[in-house]
PDB file of N, CA and C in Angstrom:
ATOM      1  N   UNK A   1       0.842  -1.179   0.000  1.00  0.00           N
ATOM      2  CA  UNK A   1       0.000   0.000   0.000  1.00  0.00           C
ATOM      3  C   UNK A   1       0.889   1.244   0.000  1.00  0.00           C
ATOM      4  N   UNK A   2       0.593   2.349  -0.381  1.00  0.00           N
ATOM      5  CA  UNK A   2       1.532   3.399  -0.764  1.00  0.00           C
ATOM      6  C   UNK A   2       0.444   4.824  -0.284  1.00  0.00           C
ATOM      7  N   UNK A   3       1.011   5.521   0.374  1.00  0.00           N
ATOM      8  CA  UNK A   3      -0.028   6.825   0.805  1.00  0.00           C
ATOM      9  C   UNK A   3      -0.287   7.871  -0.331  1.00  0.00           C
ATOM     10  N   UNK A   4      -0.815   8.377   0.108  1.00  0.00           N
ATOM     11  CA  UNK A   4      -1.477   9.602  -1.053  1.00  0.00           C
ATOM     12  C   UNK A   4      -0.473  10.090  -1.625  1.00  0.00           C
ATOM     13  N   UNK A   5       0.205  11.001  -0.548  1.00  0.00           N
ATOM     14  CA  UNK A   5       1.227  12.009  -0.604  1.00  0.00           C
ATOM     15  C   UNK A   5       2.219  11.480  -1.323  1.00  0.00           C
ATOM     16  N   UNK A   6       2.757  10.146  -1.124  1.00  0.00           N
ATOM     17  CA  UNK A   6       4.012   9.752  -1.776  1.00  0.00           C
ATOM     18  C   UNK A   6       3.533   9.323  -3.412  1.00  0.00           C
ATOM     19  N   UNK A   7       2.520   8.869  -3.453  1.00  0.00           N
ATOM     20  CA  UNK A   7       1.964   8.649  -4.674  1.00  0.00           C
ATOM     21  C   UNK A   7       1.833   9.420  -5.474  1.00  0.00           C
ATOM     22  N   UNK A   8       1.423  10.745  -5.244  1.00  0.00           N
ATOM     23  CA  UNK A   8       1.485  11.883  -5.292  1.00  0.00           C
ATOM     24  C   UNK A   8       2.848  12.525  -6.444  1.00  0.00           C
ATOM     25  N   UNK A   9       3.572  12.385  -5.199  1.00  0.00           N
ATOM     26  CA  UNK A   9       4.875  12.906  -5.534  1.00  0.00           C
ATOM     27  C   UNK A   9       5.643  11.918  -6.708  1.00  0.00           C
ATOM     28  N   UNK A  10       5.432  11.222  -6.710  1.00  0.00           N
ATOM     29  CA  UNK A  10       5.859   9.790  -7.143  1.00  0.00           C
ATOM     30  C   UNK A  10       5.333  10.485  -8.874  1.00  0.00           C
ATOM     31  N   UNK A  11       3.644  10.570  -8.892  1.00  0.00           N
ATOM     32  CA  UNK A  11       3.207  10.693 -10.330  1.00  0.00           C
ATOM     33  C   UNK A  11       3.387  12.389 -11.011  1.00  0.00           C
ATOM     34  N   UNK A  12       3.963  13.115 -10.078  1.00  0.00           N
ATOM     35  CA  UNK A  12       4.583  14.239 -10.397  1.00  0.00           C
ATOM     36  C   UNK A  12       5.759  14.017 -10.802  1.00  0.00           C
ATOM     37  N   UNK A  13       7.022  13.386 -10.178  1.00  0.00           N
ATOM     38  CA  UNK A  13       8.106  12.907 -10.759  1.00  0.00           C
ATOM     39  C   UNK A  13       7.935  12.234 -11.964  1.00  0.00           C
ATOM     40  N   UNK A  14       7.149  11.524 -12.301  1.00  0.00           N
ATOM     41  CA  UNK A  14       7.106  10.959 -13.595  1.00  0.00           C
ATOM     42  C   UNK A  14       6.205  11.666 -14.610  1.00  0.00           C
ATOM     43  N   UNK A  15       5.739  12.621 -14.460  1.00  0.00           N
ATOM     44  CA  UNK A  15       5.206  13.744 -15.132  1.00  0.00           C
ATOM     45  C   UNK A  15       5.925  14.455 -15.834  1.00  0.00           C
ATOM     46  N   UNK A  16       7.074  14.563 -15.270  1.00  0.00           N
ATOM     47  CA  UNK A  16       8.322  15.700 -15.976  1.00  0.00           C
ATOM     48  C   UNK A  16       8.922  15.741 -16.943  1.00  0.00           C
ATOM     49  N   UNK A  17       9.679  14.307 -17.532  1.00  0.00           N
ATOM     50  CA  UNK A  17      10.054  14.138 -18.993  1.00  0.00           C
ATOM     51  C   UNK A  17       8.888  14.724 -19.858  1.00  0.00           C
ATOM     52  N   UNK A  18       7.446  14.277 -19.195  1.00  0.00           N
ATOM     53  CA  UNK A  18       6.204  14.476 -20.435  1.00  0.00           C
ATOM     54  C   UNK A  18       5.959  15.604 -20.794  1.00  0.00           C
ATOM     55  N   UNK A  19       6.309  16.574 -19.536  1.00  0.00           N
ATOM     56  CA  UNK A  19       5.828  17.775 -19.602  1.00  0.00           C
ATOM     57  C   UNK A  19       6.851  18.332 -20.238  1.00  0.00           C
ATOM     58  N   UNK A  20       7.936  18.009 -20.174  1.00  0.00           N
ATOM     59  CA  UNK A  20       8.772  18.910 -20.738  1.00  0.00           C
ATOM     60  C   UNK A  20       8.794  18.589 -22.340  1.00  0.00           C
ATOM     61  N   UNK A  21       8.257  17.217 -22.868  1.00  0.00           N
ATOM     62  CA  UNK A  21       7.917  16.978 -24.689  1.00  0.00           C
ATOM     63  C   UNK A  21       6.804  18.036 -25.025  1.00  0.00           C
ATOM     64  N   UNK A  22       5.535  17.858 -23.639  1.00  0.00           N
ATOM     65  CA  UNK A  22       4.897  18.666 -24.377  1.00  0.00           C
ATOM     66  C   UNK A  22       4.580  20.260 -24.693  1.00  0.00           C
ATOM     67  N   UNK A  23       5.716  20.250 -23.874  1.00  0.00           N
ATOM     68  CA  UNK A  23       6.110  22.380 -23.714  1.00  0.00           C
ATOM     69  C   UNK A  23       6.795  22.497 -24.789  1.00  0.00           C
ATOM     70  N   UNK A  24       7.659  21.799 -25.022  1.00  0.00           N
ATOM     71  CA  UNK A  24       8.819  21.886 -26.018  1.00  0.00           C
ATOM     72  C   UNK A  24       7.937  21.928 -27.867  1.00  0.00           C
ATOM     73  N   UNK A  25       6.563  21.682 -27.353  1.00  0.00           N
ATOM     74  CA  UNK A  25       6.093  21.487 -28.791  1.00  0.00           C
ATOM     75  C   UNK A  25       5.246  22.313 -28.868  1.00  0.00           C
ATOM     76  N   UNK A  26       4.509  22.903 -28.252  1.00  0.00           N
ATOM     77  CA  UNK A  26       3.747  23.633 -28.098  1.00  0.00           C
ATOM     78  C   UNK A  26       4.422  25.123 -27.229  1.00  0.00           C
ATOM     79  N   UNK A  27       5.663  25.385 -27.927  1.00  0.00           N
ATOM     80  CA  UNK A  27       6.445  26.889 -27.347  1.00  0.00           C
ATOM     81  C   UNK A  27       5.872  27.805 -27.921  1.00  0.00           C
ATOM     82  N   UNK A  28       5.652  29.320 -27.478  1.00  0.00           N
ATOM     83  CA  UNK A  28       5.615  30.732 -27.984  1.00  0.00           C
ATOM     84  C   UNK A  28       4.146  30.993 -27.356  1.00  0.00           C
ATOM     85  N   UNK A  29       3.998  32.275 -27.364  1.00  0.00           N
ATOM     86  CA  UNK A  29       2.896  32.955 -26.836  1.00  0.00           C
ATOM     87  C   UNK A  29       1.459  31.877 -26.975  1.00  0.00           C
ATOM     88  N   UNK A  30       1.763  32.261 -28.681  1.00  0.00           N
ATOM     89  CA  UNK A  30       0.571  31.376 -28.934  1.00  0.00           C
ATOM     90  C   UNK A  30      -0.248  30.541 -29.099  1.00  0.00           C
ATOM     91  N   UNK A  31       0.680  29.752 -28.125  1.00  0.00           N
ATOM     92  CA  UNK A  31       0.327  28.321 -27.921  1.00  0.00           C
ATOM     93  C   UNK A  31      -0.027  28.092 -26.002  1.00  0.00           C
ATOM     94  N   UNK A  32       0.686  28.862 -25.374  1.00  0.00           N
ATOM     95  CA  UNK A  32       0.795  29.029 -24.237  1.00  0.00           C
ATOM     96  C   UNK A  32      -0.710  28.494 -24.020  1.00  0.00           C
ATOM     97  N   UNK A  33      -0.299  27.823 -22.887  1.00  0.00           N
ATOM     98  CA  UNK A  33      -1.616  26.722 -21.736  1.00  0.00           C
ATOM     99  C   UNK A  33      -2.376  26.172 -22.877  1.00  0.00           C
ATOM    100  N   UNK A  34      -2.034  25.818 -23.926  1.00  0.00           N
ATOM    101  CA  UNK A  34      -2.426  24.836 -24.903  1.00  0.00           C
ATOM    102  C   UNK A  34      -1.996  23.308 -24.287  1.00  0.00           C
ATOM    103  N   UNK A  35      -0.613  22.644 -24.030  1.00  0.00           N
ATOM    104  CA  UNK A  35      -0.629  21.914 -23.287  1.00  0.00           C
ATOM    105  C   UNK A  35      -0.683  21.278 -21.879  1.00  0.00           C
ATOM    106  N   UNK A  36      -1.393  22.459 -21.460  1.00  0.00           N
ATOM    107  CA  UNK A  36      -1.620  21.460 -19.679  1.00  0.00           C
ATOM    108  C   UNK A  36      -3.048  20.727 -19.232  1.00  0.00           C
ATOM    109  N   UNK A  37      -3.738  20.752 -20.468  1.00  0.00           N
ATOM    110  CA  UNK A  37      -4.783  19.658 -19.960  1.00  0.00           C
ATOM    111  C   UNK A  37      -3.660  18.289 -20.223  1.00  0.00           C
ATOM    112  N   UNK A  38      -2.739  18.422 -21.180  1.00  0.00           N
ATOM    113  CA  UNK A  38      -2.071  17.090 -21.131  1.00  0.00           C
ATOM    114  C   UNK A  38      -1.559  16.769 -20.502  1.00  0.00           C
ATOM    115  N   UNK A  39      -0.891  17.735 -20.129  1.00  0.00           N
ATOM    116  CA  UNK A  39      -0.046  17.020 -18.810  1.00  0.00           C
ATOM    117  C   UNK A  39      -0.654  16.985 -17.699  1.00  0.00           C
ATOM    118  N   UNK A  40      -2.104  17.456 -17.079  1.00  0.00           N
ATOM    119  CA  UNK A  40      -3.040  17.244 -15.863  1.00  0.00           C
ATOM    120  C   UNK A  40      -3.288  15.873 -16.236  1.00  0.00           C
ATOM    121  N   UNK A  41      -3.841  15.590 -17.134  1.00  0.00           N
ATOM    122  CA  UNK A  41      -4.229  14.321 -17.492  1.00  0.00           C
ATOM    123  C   UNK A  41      -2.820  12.773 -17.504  1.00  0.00           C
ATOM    124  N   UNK A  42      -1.609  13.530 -18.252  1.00  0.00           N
ATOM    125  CA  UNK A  42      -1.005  12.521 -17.872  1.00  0.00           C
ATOM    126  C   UNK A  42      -0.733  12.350 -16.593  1.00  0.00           C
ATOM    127  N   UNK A  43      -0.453  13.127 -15.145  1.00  0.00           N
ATOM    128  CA  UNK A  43      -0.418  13.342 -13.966  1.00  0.00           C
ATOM    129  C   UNK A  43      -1.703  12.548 -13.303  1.00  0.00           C
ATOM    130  N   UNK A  44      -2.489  12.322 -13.384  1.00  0.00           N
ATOM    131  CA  UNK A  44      -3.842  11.936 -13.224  1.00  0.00           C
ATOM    132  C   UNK A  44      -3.864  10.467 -13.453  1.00  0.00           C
ATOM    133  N   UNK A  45      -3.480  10.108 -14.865  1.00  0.00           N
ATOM    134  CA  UNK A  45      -3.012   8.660 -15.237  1.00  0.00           C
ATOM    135  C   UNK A  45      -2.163   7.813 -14.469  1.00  0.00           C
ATOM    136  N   UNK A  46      -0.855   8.582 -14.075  1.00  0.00           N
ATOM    137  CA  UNK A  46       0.259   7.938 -13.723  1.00  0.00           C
ATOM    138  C   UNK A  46      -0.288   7.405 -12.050  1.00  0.00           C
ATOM    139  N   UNK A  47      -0.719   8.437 -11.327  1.00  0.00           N
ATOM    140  CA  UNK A  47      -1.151   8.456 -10.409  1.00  0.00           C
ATOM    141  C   UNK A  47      -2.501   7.260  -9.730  1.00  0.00           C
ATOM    142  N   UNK A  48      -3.484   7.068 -11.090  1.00  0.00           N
ATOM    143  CA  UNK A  48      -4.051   6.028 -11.072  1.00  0.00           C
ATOM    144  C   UNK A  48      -3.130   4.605 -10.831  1.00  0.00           C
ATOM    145  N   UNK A  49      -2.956   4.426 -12.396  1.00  0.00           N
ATOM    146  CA  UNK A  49      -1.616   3.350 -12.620  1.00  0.00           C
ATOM    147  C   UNK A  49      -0.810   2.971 -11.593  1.00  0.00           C
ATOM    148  N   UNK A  50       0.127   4.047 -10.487  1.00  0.00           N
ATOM    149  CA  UNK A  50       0.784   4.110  -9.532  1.00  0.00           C
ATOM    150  C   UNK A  50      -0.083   3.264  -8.149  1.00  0.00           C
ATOM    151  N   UNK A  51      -1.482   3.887  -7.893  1.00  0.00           N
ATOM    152  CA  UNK A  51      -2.382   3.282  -6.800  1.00  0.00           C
ATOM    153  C   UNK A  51      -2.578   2.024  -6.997  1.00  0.00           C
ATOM    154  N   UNK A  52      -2.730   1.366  -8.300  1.00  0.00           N
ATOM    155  CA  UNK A  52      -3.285   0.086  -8.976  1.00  0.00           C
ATOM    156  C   UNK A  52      -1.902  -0.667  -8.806  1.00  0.00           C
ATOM    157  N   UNK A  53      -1.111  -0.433  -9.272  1.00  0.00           N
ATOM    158  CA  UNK A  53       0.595  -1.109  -9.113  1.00  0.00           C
ATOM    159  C   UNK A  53       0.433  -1.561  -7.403  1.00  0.00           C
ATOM    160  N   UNK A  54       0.307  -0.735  -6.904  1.00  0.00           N
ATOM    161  CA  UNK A  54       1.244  -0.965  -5.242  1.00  0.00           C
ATOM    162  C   UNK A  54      -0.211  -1.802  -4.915  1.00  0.00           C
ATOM    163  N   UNK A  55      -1.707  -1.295  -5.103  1.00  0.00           N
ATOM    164  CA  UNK A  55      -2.258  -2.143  -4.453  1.00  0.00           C
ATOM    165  C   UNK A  55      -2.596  -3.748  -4.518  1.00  0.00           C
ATOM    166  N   UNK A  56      -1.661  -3.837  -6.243  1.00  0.00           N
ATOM    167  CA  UNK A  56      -2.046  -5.476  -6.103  1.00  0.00           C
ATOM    168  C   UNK A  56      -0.747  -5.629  -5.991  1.00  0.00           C
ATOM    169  N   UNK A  57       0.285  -5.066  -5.508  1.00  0.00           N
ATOM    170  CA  UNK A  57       1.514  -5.408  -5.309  1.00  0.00           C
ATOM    171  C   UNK A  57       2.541  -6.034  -6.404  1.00  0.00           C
ATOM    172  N   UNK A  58       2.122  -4.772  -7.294  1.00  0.00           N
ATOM    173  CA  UNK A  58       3.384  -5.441  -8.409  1.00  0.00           C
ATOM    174  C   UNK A  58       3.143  -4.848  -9.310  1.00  0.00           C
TER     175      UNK A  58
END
């Protein structure tokens, strides 16, 4: 079992490579907050995935 908080932190750490593909593609004014439903969403995913991993233990 794994607590919120660390889980948490855990699917934020693995958020970061993503976020940084999807800034990197979506640069300049006019694109700006074009990608952060993606990366809320991948954050959201990982975080699922992460709860599901530890709770069947593996």
């Amino acid at each position: 079992m794994i607590d919120d908080k660390t889980q948490a932190v855990i699917a934020a750490l693995l958020t970061l490579p993503v976020a940084q593909k999807i800034l990197e593609s979506v640069h300049g004014e006019k694109y700006q907050g074009q990608g952060m439903p993606e990366m809320v969403d991948t954050y959201f995913r990982l975080k699922k995935l992460l709860k599901r991993r530890f709770d069947e233990g593996g």
